[in-house]
C-alpha atoms as a PDB file:
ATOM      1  CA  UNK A   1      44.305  24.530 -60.686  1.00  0.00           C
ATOM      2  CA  UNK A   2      41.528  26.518 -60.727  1.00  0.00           C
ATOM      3  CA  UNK A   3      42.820  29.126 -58.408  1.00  0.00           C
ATOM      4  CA  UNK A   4      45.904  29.670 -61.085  1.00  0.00           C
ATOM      5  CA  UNK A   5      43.588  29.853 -63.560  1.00  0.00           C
ATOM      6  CA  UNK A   6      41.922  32.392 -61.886  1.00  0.00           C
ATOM      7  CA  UNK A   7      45.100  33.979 -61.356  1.00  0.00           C
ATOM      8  CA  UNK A   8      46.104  34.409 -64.866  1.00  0.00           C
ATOM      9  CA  UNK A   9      42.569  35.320 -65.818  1.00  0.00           C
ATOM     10  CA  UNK A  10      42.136  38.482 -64.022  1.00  0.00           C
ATOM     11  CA  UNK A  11      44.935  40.261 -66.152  1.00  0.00           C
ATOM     12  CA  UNK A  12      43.750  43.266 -67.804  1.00  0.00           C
ATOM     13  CA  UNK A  13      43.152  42.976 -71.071  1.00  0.00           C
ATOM     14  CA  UNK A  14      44.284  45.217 -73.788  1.00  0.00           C
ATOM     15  CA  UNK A  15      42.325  47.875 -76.004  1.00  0.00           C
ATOM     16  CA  UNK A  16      39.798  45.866 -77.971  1.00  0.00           C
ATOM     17  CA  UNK A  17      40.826  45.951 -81.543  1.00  0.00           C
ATOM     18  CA  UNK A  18      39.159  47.574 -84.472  1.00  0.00           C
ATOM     19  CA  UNK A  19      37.916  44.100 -85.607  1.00  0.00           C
ATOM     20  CA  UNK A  20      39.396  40.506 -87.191  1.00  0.00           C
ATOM     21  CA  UNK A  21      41.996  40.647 -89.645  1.00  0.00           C
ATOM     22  CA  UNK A  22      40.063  39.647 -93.399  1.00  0.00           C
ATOM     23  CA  UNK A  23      42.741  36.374 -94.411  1.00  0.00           C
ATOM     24  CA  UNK A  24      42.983  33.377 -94.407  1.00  0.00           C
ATOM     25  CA  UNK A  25      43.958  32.496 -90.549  1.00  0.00           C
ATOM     26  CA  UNK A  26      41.648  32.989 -87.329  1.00  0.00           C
ATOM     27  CA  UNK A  27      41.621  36.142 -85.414  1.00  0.00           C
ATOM     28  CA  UNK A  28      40.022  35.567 -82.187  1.00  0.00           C
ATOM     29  CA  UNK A  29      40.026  38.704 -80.430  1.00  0.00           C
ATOM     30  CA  UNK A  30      41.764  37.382 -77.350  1.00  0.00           C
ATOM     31  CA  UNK A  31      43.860  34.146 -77.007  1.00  0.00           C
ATOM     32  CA  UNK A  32      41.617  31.236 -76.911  1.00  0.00           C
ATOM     33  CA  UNK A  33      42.627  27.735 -76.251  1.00  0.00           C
ATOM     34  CA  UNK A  34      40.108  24.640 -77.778  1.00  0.00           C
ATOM     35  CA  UNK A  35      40.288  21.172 -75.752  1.00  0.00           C
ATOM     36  CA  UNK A  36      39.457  18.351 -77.875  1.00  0.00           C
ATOM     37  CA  UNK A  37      36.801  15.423 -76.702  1.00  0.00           C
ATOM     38  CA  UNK A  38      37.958  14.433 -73.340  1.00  0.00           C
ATOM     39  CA  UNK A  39      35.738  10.985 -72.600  1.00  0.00           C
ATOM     40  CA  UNK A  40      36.367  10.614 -68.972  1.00  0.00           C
ATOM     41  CA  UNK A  41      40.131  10.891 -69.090  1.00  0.00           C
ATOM     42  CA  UNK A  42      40.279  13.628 -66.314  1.00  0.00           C
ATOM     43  CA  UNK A  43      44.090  12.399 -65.806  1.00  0.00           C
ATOM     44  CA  UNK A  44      44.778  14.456 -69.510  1.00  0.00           C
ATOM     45  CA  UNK A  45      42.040  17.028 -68.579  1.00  0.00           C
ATOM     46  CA  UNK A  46      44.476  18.409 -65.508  1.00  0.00           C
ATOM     47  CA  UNK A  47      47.462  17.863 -68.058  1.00  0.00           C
ATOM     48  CA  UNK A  48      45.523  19.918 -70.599  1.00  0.00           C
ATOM     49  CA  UNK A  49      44.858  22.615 -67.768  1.00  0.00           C
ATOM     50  CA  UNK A  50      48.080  22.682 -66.271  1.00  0.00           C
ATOM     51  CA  UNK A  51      49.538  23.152 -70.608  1.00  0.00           C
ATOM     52  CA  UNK A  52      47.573  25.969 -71.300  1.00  0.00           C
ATOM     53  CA  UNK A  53      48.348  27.509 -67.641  1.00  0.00           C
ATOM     54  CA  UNK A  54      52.006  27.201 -68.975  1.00  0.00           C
ATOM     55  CA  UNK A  55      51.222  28.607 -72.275  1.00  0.00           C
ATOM     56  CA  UNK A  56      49.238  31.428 -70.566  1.00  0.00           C
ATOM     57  CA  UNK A  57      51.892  32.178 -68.651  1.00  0.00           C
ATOM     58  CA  UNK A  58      54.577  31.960 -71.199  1.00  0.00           C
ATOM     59  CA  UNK A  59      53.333  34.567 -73.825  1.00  0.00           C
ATOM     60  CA  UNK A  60      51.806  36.530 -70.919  1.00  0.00           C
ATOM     61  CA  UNK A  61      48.518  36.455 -72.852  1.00  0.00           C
ATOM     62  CA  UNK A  62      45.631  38.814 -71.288  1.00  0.00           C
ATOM     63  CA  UNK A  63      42.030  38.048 -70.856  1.00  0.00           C
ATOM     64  CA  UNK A  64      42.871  34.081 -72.467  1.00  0.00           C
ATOM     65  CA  UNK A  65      39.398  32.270 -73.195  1.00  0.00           C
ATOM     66  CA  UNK A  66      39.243  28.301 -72.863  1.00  0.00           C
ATOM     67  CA  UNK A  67      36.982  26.172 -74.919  1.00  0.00           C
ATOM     68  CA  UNK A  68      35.444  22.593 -74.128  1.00  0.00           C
ATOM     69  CA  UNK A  69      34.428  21.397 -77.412  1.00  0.00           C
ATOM     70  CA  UNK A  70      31.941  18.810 -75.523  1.00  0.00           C
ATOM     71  CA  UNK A  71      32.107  14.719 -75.135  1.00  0.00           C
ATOM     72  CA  UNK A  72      33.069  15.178 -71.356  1.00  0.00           C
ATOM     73  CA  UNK A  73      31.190  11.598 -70.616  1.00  0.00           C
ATOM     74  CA  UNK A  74      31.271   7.911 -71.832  1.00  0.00           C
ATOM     75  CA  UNK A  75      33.963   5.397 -72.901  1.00  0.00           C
ATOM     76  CA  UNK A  76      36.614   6.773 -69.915  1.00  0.00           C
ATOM     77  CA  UNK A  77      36.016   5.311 -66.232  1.00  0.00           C
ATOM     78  CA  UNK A  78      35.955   8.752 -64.677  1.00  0.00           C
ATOM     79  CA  UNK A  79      33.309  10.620 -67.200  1.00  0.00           C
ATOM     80  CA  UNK A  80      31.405  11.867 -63.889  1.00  0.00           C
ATOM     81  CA  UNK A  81      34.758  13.209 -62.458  1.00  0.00           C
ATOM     82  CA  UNK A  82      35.264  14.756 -65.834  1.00  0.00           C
ATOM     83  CA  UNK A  83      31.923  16.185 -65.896  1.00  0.00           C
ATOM     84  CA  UNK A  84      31.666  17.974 -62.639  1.00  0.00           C
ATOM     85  CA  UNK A  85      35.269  19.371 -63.078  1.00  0.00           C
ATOM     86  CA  UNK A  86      34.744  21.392 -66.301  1.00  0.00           C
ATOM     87  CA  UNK A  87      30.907  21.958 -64.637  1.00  0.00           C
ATOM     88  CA  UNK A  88      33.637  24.012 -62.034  1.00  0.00           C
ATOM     89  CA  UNK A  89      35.145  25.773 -63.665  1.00  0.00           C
ATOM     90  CA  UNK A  90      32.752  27.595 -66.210  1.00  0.00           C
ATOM     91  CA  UNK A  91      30.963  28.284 -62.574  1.00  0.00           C
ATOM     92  CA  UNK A  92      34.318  29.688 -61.199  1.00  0.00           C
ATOM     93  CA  UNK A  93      35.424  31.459 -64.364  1.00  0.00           C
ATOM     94  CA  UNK A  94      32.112  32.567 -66.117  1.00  0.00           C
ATOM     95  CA  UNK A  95      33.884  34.881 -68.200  1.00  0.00           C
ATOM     96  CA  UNK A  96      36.895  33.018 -69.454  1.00  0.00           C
ATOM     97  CA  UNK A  97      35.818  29.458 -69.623  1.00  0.00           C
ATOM     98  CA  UNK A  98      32.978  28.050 -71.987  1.00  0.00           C
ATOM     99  CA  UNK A  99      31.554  24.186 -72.124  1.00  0.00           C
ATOM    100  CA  UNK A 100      29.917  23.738 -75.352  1.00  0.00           C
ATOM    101  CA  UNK A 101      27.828  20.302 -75.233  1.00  0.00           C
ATOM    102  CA  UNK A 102      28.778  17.354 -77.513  1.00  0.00           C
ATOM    103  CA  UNK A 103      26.415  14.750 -78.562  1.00  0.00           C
ATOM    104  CA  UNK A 104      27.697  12.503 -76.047  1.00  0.00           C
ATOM    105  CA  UNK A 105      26.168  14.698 -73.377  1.00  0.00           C
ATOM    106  CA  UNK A 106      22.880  15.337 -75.725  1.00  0.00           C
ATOM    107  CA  UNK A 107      22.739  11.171 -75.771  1.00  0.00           C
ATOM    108  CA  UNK A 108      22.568  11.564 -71.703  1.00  0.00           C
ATOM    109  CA  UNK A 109      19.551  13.893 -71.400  1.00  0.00           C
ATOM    110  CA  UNK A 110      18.022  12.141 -73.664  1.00  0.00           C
ATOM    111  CA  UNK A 111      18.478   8.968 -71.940  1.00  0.00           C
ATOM    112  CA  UNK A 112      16.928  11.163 -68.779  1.00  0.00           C
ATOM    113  CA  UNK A 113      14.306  11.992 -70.644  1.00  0.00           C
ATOM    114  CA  UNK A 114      13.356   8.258 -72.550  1.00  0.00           C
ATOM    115  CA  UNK A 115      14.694   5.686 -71.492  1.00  0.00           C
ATOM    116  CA  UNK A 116      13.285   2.680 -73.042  1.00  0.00           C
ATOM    117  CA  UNK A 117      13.656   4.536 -75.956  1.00  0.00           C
ATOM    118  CA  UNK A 118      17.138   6.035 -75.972  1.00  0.00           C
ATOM    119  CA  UNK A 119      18.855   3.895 -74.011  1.00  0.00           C
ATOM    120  CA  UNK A 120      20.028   1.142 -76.253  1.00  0.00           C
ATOM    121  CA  UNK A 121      21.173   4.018 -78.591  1.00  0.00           C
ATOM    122  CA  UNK A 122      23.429   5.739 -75.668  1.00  0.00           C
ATOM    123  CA  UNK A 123      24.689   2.374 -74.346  1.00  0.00           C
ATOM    124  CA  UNK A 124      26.392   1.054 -77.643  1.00  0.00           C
ATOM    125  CA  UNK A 125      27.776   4.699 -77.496  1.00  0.00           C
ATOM    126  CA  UNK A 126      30.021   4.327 -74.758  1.00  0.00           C
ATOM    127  CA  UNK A 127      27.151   4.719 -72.029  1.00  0.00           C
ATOM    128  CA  UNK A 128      28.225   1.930 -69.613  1.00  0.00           C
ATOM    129  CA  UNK A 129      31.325   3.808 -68.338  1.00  0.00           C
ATOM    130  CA  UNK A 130      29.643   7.298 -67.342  1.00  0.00           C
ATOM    131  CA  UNK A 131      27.344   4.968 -65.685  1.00  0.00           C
ATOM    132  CA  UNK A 132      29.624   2.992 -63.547  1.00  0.00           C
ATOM    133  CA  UNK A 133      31.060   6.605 -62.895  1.00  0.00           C
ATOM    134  CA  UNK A 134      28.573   7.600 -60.666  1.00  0.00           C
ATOM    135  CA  UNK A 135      28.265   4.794 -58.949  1.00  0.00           C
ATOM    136  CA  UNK A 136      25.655   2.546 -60.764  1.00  0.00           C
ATOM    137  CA  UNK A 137      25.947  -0.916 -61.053  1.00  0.00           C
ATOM    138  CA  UNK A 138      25.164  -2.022 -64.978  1.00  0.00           C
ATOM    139  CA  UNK A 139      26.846  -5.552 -65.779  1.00  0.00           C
ATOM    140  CA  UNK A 140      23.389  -6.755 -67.134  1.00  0.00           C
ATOM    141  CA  UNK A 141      22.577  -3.623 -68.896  1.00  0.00           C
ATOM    142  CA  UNK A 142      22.300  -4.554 -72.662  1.00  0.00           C
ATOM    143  CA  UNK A 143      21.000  -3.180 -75.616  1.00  0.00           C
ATOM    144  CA  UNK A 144      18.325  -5.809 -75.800  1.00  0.00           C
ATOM    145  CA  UNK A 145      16.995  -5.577 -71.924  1.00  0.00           C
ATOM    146  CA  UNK A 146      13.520  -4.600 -71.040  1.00  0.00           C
ATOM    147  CA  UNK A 147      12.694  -0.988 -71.105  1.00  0.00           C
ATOM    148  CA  UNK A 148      11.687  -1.476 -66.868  1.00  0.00           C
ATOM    149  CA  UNK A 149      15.948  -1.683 -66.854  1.00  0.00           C
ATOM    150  CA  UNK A 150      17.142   1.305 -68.520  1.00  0.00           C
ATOM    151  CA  UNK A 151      13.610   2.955 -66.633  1.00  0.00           C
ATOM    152  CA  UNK A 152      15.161   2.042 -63.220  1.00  0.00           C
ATOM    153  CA  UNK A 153      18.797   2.432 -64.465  1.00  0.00           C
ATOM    154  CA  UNK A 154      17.694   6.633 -65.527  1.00  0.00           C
ATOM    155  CA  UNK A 155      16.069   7.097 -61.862  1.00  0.00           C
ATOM    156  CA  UNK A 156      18.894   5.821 -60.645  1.00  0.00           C
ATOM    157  CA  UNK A 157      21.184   8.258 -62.420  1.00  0.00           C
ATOM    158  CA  UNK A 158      18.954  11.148 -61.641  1.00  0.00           C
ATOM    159  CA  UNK A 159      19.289   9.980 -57.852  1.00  0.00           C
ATOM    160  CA  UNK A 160      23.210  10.213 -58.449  1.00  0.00           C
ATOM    161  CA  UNK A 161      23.394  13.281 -60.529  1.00  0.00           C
ATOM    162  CA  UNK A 162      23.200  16.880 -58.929  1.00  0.00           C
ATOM    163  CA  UNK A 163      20.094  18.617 -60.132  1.00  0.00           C
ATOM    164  CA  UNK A 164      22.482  21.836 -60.602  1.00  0.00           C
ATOM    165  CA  UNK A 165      24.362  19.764 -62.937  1.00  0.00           C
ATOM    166  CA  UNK A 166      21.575  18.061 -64.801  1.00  0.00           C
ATOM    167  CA  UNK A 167      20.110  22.152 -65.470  1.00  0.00           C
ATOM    168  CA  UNK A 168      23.895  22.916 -66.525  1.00  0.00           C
ATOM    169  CA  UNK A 169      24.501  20.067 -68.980  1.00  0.00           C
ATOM    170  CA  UNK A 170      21.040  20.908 -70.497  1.00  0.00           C
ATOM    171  CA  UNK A 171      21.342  24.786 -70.985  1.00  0.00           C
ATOM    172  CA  UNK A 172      25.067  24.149 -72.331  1.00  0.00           C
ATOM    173  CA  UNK A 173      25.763  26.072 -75.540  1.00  0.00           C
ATOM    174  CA  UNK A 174      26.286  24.638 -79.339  1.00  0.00           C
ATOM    175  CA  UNK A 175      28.947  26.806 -80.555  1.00  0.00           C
ATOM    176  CA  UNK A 176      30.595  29.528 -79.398  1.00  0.00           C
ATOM    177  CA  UNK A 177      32.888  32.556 -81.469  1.00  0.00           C
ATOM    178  CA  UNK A 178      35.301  35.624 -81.960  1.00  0.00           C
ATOM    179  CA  UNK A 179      36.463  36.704 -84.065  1.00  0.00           C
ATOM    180  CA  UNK A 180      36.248  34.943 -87.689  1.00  0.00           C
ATOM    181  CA  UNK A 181      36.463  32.030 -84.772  1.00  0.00           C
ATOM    182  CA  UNK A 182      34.068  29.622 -84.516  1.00  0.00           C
ATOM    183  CA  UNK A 183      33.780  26.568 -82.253  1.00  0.00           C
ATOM    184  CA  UNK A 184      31.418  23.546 -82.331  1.00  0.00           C
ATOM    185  CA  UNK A 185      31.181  20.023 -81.485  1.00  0.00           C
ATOM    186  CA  UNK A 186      31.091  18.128 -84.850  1.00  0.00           C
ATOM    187  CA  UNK A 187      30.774  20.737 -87.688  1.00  0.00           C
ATOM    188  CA  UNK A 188      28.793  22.695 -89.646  1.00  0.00           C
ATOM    189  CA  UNK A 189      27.123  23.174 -93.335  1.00  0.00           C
ATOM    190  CA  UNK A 190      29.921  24.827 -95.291  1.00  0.00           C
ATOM    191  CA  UNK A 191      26.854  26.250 -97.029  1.00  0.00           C
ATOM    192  CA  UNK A 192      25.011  28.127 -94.535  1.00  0.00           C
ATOM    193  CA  UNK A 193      26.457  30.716 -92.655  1.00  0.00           C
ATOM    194  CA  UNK A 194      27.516  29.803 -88.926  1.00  0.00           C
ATOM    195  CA  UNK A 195      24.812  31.764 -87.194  1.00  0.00           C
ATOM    196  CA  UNK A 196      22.279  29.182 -89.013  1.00  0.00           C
ATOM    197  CA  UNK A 197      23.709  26.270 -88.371  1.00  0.00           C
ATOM    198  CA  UNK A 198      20.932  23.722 -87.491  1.00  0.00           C
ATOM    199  CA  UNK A 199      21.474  21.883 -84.086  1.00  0.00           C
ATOM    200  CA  UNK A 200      21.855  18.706 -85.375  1.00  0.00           C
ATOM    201  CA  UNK A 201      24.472  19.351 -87.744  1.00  0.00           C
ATOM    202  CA  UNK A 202      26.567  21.009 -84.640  1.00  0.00           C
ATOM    203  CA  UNK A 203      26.448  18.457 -82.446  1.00  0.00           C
ATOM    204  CA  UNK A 204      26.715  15.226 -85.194  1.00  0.00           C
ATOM    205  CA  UNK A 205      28.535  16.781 -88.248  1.00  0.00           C
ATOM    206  CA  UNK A 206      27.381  17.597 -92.094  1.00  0.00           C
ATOM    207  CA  UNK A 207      28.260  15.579 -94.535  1.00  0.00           C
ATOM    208  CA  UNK A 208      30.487  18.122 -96.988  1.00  0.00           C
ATOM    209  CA  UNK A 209      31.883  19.731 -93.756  1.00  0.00           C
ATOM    210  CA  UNK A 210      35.650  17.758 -94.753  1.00  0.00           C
ATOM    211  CA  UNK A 211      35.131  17.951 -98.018  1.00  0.00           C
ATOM    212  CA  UNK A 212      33.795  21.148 -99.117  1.00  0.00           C
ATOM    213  CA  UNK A 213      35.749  24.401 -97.873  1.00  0.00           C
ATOM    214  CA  UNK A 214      33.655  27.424 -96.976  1.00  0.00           C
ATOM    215  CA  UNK A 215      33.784  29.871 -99.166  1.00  0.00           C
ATOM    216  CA  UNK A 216      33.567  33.001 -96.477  1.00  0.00           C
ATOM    217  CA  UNK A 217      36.616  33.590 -93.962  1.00  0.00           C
ATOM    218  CA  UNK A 218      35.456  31.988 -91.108  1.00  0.00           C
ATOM    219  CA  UNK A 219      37.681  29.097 -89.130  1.00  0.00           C
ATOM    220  CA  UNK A 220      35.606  26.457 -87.391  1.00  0.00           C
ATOM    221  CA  UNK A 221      37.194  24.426 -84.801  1.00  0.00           C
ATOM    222  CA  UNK A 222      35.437  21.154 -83.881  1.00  0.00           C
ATOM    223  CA  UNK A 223      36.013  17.616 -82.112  1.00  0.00           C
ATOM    224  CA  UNK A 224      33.575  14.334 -82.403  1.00  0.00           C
ATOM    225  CA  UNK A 225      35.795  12.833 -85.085  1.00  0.00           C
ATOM    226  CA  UNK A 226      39.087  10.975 -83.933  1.00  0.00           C
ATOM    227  CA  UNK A 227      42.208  10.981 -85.521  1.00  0.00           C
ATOM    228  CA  UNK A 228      45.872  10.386 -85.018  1.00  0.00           C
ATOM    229  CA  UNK A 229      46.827  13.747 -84.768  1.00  0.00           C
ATOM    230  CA  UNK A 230      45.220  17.598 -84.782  1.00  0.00           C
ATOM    231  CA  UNK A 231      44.132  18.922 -88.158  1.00  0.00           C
ATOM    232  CA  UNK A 232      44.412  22.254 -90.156  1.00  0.00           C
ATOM    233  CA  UNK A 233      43.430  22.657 -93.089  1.00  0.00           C
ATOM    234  CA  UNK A 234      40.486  24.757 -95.376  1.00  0.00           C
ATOM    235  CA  UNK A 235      39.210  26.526 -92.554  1.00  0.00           C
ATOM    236  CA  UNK A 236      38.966  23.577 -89.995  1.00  0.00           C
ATOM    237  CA  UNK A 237      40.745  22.885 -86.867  1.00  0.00           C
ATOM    238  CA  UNK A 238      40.163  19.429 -85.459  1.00  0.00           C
ATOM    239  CA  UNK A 239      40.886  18.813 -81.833  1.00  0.00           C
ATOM    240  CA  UNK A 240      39.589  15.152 -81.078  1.00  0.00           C
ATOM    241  CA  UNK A 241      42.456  12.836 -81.063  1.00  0.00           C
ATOM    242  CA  UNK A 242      40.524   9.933 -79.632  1.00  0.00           C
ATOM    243  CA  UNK A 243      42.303  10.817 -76.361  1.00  0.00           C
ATOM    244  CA  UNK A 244      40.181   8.244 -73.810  1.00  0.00           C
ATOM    245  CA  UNK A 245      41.471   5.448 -76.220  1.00  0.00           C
ATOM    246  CA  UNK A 246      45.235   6.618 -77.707  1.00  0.00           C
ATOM    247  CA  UNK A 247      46.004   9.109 -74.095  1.00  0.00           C
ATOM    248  CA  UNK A 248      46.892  11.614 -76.109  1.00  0.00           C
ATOM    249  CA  UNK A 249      44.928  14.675 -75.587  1.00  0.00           C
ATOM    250  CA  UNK A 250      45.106  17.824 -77.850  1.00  0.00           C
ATOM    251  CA  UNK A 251      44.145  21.667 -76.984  1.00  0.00           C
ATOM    252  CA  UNK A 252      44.675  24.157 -79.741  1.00  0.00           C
ATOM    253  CA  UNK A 253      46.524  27.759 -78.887  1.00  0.00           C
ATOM    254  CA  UNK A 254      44.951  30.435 -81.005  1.00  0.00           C
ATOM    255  CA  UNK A 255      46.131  33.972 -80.804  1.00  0.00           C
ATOM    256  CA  UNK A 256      44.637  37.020 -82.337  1.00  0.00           C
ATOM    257  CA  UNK A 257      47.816  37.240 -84.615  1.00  0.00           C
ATOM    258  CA  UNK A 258      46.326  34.176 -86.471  1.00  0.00           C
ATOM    259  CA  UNK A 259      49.628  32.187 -84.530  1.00  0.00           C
ATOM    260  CA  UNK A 260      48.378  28.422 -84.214  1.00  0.00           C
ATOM    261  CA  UNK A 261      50.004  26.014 -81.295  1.00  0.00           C
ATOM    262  CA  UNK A 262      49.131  22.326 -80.388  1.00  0.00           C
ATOM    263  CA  UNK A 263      49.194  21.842 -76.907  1.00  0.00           C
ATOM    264  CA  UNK A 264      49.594  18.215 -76.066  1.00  0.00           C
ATOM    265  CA  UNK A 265      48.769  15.648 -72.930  1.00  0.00           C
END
């Protein structure tokens, strides 16, 4: 997969245009496709790949820019799978593929980094399955243990994770645009403009982000809340259909024409 990938990145790309159309529908400047919150379901994640390789291919798009909107980790049995395949292939294709970190991933370093103190937090998040992924054993890991346990258990995952990816999951990005296109993990402050978004409100959400439209141009698409299907609507695209738990995972086509496609696995 991530030789035809490669494949149908290294098309030329047109002329860059004179700059995003001013209405109400998102202009990237080159096709971009958004995964929703994948949570160790790397059976969808090569469905997703393999859709937008189809798409790709389909509209012959050129120069076509692919978005993880974070929450590669927890709940799903194969989070580290997950995790070290989209680690892959933003190191294969620097240019055309872009991880952004979810809070999921933020609850992990954390963990790293305090334990005792973190660790119940992360665990009633979904923690025990990214765990088990790499090959830990944590059947009497509970909220409630003694900090020595999630001590050992957080030298133990440090022993199992790569230090590469440990450096790549910390240094991942919060949001990432083009365009009047903007792409985060959980949402933003309708209020402030997206280039002052605090960090917190990217990676856990803002309270009038669903309820308050912005009142500039700009499109934010975003994951980290779950629902039935893909939304569109004032300005927001959400991507997160709850896929490790309903196995239906959504990636959304964008095109510079403002043309809008779910992709579904």
């Amino acid at each position: 997969m991530i030789r035809r990938l490669g494949h149908v990145f290294s098309r030329a790309a047109p002329a860059a245009a004179t700059g995003p159309a001013r209405d109400e529908r998102p202009h990237p400047d080159f096709p971009t496709y958004v995964v929703g919150d994948l949570h160790g379901r790397s059976d969808l994640l090569e469905r997703a790949l393999d859709k937008i390789d189809e798409h790709v291919g389909r509209i012959n798009a050129r120069n076509p820019h692919v978005v993880f909107v974070g929450d590669y980790i927890d709940h799903g049995h194969d989070s580290a799978t997950v995790l070290t395949r989209v680690w892959e292939l933003s190191k294969e294709l620097p240019q055309n593929v872009t991880c952004l970190m979810g809070n999921h991933e933020r609850m992990l370093l954390d963990f790293l980094a305090d334990p005792a103190i973190r660790g119940p937090r992360w665990l009633r998040s979904g923690a025990r399955a990214t765990l088990d992924s790499f090959g830990l054993h944590t059947s009497q890991l509970e909220p409630g243990c003694p900090p020595d346990l999630f001590r050992h258990e957080a030298q133990e995952l440090t022993r199992h994770m790569a230090p590469a990816l440990r450096e790549w999951m910390a240094d991942l990005p919060l949001s990432w645009s083009s365009g009047n296109l903007w792409v985060v993990h959980a949402g933003a402050d309708p209020q402030h403009p997206m280039d002052q978004q605090s960090p917190r409100v990217l990676l856990w959400g803002h309270p009038e982000f669903d309820s308050r439209p912005r009142a500039d141009d700009t499109w934010v698409v975003h994951g980290h809340v779950p629902g039935s299907g893909p939304v569109l609507e004032d300005g927001r695209i959400c991507v997160d259909t709850g896929a490790w738990e309903t196995g239906l995972l959504c990636t959304a086509a964008i095109l510079p024409d403002g043309a809008i496609e779910f992709l579904y696995a």
